[in-house]
C-alpha atoms as a PDB file:
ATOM      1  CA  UNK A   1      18.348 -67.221  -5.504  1.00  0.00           C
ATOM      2  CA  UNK A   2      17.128 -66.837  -1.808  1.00  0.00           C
ATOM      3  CA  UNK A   3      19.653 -64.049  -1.533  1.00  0.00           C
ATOM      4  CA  UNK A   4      18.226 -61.783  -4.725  1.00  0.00           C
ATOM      5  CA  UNK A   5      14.909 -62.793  -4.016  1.00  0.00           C
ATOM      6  CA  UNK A   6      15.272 -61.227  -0.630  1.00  0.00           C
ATOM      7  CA  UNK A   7      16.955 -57.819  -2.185  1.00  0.00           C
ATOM      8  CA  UNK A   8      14.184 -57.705  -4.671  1.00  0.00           C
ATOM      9  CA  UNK A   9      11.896 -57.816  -1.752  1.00  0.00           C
ATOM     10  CA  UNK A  10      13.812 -55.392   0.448  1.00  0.00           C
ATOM     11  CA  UNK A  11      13.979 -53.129  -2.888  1.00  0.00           C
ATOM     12  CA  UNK A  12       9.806 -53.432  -3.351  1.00  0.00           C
ATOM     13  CA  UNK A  13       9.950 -52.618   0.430  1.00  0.00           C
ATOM     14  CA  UNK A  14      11.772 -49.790   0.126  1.00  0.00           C
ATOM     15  CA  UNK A  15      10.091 -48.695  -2.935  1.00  0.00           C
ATOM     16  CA  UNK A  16       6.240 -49.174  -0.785  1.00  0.00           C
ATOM     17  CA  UNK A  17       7.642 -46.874   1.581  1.00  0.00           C
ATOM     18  CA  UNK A  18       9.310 -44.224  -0.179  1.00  0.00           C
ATOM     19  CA  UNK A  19       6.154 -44.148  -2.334  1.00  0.00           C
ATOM     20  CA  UNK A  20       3.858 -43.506   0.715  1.00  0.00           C
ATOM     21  CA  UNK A  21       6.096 -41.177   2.281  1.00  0.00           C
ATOM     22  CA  UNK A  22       6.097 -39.452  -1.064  1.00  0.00           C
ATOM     23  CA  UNK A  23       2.179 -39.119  -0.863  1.00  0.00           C
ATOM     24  CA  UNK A  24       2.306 -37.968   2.652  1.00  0.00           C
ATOM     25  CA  UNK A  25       4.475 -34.921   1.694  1.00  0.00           C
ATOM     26  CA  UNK A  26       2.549 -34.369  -1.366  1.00  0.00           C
ATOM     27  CA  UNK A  27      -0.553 -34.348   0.879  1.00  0.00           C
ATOM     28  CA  UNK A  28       1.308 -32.090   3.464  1.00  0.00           C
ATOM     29  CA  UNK A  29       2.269 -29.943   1.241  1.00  0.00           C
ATOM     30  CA  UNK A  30      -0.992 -29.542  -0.650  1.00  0.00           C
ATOM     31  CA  UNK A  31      -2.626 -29.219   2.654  1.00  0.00           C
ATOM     32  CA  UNK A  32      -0.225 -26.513   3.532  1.00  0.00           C
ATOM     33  CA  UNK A  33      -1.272 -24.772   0.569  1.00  0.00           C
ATOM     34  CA  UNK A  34      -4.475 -24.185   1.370  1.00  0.00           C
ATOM     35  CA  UNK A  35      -3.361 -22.310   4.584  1.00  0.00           C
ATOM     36  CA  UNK A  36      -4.217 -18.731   4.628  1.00  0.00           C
ATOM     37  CA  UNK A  37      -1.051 -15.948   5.293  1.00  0.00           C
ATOM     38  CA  UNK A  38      -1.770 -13.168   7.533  1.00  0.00           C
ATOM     39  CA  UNK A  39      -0.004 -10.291   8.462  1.00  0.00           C
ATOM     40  CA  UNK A  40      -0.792  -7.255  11.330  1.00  0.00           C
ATOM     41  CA  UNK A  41       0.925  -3.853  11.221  1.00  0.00           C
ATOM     42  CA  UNK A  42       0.618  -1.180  13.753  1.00  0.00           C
ATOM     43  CA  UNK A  43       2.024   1.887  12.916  1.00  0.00           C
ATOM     44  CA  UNK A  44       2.812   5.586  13.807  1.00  0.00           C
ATOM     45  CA  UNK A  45       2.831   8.458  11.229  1.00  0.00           C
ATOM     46  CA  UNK A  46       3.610  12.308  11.875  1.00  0.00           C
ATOM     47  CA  UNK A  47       1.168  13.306   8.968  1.00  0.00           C
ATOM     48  CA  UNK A  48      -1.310  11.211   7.402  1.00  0.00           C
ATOM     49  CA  UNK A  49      -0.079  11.909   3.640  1.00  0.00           C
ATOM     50  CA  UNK A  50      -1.909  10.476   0.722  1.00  0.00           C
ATOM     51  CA  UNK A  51      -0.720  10.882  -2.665  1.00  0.00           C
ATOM     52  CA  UNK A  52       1.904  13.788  -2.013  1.00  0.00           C
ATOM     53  CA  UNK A  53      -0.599  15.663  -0.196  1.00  0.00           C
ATOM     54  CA  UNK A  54      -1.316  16.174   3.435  1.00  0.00           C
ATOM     55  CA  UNK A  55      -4.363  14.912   4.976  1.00  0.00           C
ATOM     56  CA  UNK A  56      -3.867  15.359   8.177  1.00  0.00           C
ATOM     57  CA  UNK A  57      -1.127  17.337   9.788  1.00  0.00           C
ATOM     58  CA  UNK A  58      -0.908  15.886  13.114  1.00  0.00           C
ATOM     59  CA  UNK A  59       0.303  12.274  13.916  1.00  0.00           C
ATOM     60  CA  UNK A  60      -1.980   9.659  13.156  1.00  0.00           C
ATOM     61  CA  UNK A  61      -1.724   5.376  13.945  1.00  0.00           C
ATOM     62  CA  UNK A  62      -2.948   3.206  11.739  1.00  0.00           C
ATOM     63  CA  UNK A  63      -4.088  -0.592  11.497  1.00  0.00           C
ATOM     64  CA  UNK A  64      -3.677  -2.794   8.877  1.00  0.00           C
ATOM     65  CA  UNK A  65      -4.526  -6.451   8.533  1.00  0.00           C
ATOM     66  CA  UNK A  66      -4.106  -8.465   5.265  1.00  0.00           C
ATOM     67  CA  UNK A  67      -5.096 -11.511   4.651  1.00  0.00           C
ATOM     68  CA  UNK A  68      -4.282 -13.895   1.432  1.00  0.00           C
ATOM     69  CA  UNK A  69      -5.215 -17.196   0.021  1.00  0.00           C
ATOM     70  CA  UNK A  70      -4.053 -18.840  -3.330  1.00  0.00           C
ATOM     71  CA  UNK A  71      -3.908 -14.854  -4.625  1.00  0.00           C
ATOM     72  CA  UNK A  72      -6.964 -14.036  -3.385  1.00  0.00           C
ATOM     73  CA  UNK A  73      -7.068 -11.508  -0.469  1.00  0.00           C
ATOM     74  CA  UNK A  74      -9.022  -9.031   2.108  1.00  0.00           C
ATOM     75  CA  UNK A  75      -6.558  -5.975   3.133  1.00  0.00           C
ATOM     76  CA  UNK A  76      -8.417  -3.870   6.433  1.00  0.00           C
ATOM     77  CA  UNK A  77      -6.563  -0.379   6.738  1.00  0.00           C
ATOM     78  CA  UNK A  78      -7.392   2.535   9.025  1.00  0.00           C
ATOM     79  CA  UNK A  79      -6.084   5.434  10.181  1.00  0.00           C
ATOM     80  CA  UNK A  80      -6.843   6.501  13.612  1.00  0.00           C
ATOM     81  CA  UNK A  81      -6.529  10.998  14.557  1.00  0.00           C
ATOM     82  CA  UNK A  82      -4.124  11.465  17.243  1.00  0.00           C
ATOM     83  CA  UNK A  83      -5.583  14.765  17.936  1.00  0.00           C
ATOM     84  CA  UNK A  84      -8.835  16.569  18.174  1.00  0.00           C
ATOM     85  CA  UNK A  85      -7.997  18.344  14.739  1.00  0.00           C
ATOM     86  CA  UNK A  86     -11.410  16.687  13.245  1.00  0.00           C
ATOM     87  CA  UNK A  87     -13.885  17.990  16.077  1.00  0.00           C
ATOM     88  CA  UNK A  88     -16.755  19.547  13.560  1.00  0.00           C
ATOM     89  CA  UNK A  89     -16.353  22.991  14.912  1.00  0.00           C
ATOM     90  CA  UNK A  90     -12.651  22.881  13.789  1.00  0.00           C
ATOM     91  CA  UNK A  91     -12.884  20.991  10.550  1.00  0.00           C
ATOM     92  CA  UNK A  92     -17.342  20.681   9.807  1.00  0.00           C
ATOM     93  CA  UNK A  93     -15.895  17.529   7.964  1.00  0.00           C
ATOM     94  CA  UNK A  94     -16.921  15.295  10.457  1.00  0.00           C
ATOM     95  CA  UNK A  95     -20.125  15.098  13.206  1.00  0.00           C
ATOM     96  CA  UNK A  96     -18.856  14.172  16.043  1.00  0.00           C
ATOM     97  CA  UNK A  97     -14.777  14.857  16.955  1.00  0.00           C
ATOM     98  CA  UNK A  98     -12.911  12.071  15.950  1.00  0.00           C
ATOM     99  CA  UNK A  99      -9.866  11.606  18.318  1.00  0.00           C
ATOM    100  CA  UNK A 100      -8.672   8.196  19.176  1.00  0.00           C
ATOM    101  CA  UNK A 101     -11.133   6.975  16.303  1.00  0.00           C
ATOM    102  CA  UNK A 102     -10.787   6.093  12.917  1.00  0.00           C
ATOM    103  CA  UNK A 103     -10.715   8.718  10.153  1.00  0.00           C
ATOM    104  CA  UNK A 104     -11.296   6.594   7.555  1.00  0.00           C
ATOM    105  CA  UNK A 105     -11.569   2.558   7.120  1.00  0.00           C
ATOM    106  CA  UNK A 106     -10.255   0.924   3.821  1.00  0.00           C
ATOM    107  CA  UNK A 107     -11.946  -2.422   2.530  1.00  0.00           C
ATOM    108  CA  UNK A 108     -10.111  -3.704  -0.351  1.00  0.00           C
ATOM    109  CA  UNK A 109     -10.927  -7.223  -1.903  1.00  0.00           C
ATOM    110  CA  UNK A 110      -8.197  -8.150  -4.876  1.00  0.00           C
ATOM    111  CA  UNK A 111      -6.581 -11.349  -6.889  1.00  0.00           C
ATOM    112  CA  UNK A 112      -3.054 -11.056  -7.087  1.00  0.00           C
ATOM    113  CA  UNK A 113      -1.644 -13.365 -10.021  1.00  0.00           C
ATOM    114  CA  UNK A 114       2.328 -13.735 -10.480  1.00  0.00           C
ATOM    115  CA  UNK A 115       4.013 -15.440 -13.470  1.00  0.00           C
ATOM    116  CA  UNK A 116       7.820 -17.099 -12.496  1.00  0.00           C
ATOM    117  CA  UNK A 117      11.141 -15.330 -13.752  1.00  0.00           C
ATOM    118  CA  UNK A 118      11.333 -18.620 -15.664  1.00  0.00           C
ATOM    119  CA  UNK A 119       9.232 -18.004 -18.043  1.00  0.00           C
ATOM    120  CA  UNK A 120      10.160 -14.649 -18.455  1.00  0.00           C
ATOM    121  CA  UNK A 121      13.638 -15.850 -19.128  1.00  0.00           C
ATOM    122  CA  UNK A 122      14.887 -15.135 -15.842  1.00  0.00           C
ATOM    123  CA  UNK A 123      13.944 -11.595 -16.130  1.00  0.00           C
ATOM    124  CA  UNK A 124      11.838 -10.939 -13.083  1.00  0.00           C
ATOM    125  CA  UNK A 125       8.459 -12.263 -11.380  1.00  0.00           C
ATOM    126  CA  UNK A 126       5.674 -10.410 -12.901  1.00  0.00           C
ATOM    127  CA  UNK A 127       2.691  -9.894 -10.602  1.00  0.00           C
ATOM    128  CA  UNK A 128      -0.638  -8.811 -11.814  1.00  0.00           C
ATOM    129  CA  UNK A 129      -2.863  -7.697  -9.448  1.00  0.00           C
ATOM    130  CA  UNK A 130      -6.757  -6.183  -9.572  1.00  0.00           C
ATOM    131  CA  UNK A 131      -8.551  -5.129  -6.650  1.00  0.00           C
ATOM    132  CA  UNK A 132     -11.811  -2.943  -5.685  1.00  0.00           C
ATOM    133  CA  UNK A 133     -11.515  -0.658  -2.642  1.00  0.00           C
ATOM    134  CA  UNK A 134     -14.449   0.871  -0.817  1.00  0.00           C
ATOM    135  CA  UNK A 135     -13.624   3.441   1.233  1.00  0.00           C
ATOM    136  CA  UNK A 136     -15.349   4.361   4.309  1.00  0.00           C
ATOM    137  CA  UNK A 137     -14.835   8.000   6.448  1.00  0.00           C
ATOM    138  CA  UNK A 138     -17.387   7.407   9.673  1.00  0.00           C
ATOM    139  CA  UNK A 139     -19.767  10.265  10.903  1.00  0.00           C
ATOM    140  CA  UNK A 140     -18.329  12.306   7.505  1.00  0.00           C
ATOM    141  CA  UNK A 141     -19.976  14.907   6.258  1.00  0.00           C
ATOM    142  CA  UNK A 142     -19.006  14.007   2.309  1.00  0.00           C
ATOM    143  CA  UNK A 143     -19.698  10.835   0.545  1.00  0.00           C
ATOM    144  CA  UNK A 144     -17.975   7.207   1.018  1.00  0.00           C
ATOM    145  CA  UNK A 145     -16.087   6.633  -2.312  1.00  0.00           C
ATOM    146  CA  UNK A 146     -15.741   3.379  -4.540  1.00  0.00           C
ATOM    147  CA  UNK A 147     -12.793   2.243  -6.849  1.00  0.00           C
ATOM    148  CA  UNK A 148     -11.225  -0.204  -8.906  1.00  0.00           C
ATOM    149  CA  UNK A 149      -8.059  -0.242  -9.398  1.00  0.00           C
ATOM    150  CA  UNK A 150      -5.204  -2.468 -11.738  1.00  0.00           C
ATOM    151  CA  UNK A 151      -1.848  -2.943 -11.179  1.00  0.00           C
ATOM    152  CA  UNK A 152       1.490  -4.335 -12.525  1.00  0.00           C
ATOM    153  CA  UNK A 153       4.840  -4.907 -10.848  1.00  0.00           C
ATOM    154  CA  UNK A 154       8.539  -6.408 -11.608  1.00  0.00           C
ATOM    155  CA  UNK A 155       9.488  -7.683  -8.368  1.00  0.00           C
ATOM    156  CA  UNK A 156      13.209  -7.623  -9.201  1.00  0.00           C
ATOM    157  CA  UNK A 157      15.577  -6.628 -12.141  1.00  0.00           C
ATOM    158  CA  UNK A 158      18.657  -6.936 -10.759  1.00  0.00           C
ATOM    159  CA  UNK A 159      20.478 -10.119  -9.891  1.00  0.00           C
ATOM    160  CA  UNK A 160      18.740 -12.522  -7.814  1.00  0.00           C
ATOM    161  CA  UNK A 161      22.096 -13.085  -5.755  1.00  0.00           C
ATOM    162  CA  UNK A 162      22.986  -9.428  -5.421  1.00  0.00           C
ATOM    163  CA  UNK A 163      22.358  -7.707  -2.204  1.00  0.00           C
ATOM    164  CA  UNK A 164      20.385  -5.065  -4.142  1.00  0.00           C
ATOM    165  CA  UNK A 165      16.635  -5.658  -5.369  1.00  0.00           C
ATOM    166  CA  UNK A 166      15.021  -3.095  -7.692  1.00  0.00           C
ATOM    167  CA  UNK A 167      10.820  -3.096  -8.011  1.00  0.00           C
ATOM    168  CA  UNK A 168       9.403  -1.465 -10.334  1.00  0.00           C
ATOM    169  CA  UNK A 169       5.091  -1.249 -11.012  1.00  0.00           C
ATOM    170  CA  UNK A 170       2.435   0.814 -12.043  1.00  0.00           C
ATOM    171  CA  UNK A 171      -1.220   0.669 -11.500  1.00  0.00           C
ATOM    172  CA  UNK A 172      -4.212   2.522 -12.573  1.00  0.00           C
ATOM    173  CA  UNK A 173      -7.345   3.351 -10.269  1.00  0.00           C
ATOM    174  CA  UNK A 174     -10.844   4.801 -11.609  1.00  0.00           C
ATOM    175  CA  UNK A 175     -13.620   5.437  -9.149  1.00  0.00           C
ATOM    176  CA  UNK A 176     -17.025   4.434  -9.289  1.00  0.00           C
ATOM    177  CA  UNK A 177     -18.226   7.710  -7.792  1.00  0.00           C
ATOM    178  CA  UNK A 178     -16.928  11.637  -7.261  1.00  0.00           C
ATOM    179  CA  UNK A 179     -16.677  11.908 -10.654  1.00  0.00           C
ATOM    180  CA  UNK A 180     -15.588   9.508 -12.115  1.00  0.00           C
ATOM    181  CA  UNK A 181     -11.568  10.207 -11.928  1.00  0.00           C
ATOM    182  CA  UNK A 182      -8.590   8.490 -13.091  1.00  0.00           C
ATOM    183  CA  UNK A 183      -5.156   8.351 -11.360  1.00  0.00           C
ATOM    184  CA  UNK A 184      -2.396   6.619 -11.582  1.00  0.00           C
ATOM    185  CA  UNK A 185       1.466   5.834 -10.186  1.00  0.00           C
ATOM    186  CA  UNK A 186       4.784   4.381 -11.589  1.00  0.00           C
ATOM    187  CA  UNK A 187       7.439   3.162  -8.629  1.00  0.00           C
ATOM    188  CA  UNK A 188      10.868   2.324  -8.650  1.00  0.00           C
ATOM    189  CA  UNK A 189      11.937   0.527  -5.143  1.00  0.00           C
ATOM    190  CA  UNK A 190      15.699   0.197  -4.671  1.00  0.00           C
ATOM    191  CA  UNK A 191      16.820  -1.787  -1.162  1.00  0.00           C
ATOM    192  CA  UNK A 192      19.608  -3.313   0.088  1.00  0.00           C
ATOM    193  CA  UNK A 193      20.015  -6.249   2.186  1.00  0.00           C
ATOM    194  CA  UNK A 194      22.759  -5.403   5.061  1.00  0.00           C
ATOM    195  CA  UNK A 195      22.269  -8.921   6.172  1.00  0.00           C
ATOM    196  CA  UNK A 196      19.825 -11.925   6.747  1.00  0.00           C
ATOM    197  CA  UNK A 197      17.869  -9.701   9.042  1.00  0.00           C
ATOM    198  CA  UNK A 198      18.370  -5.930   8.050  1.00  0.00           C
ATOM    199  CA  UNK A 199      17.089  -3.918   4.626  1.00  0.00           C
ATOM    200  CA  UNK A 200      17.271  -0.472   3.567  1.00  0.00           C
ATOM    201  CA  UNK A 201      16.161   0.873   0.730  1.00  0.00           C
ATOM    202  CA  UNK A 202      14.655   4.104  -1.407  1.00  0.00           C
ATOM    203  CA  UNK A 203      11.567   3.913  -2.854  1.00  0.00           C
ATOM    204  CA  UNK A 204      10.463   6.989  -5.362  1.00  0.00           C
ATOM    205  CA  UNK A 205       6.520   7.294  -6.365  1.00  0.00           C
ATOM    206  CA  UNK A 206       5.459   9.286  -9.278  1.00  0.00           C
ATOM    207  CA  UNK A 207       1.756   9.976  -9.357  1.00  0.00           C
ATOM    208  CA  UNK A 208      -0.858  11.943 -12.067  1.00  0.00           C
ATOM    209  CA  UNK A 209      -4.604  12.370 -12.366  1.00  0.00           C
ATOM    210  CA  UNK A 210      -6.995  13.563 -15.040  1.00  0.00           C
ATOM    211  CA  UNK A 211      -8.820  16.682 -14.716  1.00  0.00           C
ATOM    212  CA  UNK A 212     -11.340  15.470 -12.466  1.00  0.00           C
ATOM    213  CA  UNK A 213      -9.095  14.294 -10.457  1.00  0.00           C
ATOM    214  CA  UNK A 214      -6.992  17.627 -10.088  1.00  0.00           C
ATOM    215  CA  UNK A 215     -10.316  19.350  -9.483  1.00  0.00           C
ATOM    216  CA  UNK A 216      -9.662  22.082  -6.234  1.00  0.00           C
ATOM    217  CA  UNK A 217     -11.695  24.768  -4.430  1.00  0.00           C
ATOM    218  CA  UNK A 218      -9.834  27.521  -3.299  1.00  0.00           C
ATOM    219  CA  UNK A 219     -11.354  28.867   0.137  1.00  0.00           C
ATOM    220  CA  UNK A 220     -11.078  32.615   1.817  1.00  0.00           C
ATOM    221  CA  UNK A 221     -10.992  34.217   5.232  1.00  0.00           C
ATOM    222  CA  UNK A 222     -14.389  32.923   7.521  1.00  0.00           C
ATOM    223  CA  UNK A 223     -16.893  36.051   7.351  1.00  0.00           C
ATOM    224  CA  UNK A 224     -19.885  35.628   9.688  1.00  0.00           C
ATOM    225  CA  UNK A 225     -18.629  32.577  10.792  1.00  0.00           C
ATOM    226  CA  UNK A 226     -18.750  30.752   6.996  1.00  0.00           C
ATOM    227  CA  UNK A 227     -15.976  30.406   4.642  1.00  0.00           C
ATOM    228  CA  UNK A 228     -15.695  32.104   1.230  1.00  0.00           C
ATOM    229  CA  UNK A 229     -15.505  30.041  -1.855  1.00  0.00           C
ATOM    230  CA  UNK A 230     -13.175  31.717  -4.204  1.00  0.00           C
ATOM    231  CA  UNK A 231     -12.663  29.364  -6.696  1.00  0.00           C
ATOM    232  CA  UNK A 232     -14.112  25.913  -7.959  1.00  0.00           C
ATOM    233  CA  UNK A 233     -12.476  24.425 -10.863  1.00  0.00           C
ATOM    234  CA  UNK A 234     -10.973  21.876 -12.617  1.00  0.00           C
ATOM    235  CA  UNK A 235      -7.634  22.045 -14.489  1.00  0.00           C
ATOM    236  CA  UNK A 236      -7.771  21.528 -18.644  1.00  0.00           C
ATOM    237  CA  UNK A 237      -5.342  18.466 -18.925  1.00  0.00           C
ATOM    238  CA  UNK A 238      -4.217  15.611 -17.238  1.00  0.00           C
ATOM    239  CA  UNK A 239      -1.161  16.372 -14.788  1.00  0.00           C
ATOM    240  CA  UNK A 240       1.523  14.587 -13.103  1.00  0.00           C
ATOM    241  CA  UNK A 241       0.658  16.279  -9.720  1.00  0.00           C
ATOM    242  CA  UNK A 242       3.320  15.152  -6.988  1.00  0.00           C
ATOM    243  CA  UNK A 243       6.493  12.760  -6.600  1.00  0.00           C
ATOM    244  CA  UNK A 244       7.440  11.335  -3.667  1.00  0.00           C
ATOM    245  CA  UNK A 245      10.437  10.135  -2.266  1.00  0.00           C
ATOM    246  CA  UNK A 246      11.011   7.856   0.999  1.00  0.00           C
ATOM    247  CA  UNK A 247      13.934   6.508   2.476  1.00  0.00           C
ATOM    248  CA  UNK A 248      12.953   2.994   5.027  1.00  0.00           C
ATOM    249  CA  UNK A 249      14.975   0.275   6.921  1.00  0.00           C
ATOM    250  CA  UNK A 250      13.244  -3.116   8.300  1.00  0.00           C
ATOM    251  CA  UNK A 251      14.640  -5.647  10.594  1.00  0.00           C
ATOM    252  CA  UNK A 252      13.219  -9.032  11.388  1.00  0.00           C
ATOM    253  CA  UNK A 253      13.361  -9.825  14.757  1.00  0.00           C
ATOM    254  CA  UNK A 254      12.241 -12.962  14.154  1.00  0.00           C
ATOM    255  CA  UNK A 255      10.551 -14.723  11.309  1.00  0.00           C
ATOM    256  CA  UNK A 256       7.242 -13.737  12.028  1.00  0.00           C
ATOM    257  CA  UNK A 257       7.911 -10.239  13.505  1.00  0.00           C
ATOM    258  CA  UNK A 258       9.224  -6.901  11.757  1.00  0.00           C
ATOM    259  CA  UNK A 259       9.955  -3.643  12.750  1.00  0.00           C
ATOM    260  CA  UNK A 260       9.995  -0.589  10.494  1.00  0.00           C
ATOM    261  CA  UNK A 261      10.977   2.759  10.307  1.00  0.00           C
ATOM    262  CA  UNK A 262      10.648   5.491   7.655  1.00  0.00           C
ATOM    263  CA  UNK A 263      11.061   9.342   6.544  1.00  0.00           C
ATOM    264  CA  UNK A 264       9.586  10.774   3.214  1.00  0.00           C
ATOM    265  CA  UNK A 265       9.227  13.681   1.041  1.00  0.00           C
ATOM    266  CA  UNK A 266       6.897  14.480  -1.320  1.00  0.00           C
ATOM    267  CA  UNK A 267       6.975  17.330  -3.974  1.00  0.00           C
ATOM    268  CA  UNK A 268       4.197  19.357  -6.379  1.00  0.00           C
ATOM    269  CA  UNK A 269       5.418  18.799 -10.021  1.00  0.00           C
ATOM    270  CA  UNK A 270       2.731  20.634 -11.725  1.00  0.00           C
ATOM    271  CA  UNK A 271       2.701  24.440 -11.096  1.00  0.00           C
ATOM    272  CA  UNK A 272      -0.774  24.487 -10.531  1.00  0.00           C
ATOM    273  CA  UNK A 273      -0.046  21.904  -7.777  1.00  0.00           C
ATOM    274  CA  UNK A 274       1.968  24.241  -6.131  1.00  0.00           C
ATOM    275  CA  UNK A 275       0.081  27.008  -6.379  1.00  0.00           C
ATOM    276  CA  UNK A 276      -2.965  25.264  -4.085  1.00  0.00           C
ATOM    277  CA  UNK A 277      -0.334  24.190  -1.793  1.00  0.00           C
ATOM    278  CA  UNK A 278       0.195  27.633  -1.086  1.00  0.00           C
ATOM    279  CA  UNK A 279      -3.736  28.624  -0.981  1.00  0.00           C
ATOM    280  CA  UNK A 280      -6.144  27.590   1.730  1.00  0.00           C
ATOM    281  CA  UNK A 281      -8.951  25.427   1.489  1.00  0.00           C
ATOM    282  CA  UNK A 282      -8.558  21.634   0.865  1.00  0.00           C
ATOM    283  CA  UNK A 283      -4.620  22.231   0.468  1.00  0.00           C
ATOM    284  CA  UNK A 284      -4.269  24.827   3.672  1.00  0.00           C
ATOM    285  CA  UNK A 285      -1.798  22.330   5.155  1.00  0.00           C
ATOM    286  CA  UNK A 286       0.273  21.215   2.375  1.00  0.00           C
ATOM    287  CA  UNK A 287       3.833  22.544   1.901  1.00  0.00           C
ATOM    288  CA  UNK A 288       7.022  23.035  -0.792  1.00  0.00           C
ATOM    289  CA  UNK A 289       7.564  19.997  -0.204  1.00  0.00           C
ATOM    290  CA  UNK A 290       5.738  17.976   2.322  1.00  0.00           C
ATOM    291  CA  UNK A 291       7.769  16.223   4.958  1.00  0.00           C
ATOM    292  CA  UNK A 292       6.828  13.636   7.628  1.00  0.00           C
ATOM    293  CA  UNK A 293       7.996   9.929   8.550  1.00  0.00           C
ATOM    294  CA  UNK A 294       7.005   7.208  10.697  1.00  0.00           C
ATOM    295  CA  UNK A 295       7.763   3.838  12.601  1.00  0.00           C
ATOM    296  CA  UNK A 296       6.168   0.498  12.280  1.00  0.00           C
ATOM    297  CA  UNK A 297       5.802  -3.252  14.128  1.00  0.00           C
ATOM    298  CA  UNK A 298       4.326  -6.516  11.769  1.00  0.00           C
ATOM    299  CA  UNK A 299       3.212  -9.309  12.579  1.00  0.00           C
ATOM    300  CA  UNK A 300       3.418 -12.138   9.758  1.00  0.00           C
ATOM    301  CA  UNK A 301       2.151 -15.782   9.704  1.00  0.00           C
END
């Protein structure tokens, strides 16, 4: 009797402790939960490209800091001219020259919500995401502009024990101002894991607009100082405009840091696309195709 009533009392022992360890963990991890992830990444472009189309010819750095917490997050991006190609006597798009500053700064507040390949039958995590972007060009001479923007992504199709990964989304942006334009991009991202530390990959973009968001203004030669407006239109139907291509590779030098390195391409589908690429005005540095890459370092905690 002494000896069972003694194992019954080691077992409710046991059973005391394993149930407060239990809430510890549950507390741990609950309190974990509520930590915020960051991430940092400094990068250097050759072109500042946008959509297909060039921006800005000349190299650019850029900033980006993203922060996330139980879906919701803040995501800071900015682009920074390399060059003096924005001075106002060059460009008159900006008041004061804008080297070693920021071009533009992105704000971009968004809920990301994913549902589990388990209840998609083992399909593929499905994230939904919905953000609004404000975005910001300092000492411009045009407007700020305002969006909202929905997307939807398959984070992987392909075998969750293959060394290959396949991503596929689409999202939808409309903005608040300029107009009031649509556009719009489908992706298909195919990497490869080389090992625990190294991934390559291809991604290919696909994106289209409405009319008012193909609108152009074709410019002439500078008489008296001023530039000729030759034309000022909008196209008649929507358009898939450009498709890009871009080939990257990332290593992890460690868990929290990343380094990055990428070269694209990016075409004009529509024939109207490529005839602005080959006029001057807003499209005067644009090419058949459009070529420029880049190398990255992120910081993730």
């Amino acid at each position: 009797m002494k000896k069972l009533n003694f194992c019954l009392s080691f077992l409710a022992l046991f059973a005391l402790v394993g149930v407060a360890f239990a809430q510890e963990i549950e507390v741990a991890e609950e309190s974990s939960s509520w930590k915020p992830s960051l991430s940092l990444t400094l990068d250097w472009q050759s072109r500042y490209v946008s959509k297909g189309e060039i921006v800005n010819p000349d190299p650019i750095a850029c900033a980006d800091l993203f922060i996330e917490l139980k879906g919701l997050y803040v995501d800071i991006w900015a682009p920074f001219d390399m060059t003096d190609i924005n001075r106002p006597e060059r460009s008159g798009a900006y008041t004061n020259n804008r080297k070693y500053r920021a071009e533009e700064v992105d704000y971009v507040v968004g809920y990301s919500y994913t549902i589990g390949a388990d209840k998609l039958g083992d399909f593929s995590d499905l994230t939904i995401d919905f953000n609004y972007k404000y975005w910001q060009y300092p000492r411009a001479t045009f407007d700020d502009d305002q969006l909202i923007e929905l997307g939807v992504s398959l984070d992987n199709v392909l075998d969750p024990d293959s060394a290959f990964a396949l991503k596929l989304g689409t999202s939808i942006a409309y903005h608040l101002n300029k107009n009031y334009k649509w556009w719009g991009q489908f992706y298909a991202d195919l990497s490869y894991a080389i090992n625990d530390k190294i991934k390559v990959g291809v991604k290919n973009t696909w994106y289209w607009g409405d009319k008012r968001f193909n609108r152009y203004q074709v410019w002439g030669e500078f008489e008296d100082g001023e530039s000729v407006l030759l034309d000022d239109s909008e196209m008649n139907r929507d358009a898939i405009n450009t498709a890009e291509v871009r080939l990257y590779a990332a290593y992890d030098v460690t868990d929290n840091i990343s380094l990055g390195a990428f070269f694209a391409g990016a075409w004009a589908i529509d024939h109207e696309r490529r005839y602005l690429w080959k006029s001057n005005g807003d499209f005067e540095n644009n090419h058949q195709p459009n070529f420029w890459g880049g190398v990255s370092v992120s910081f993730n905690f």
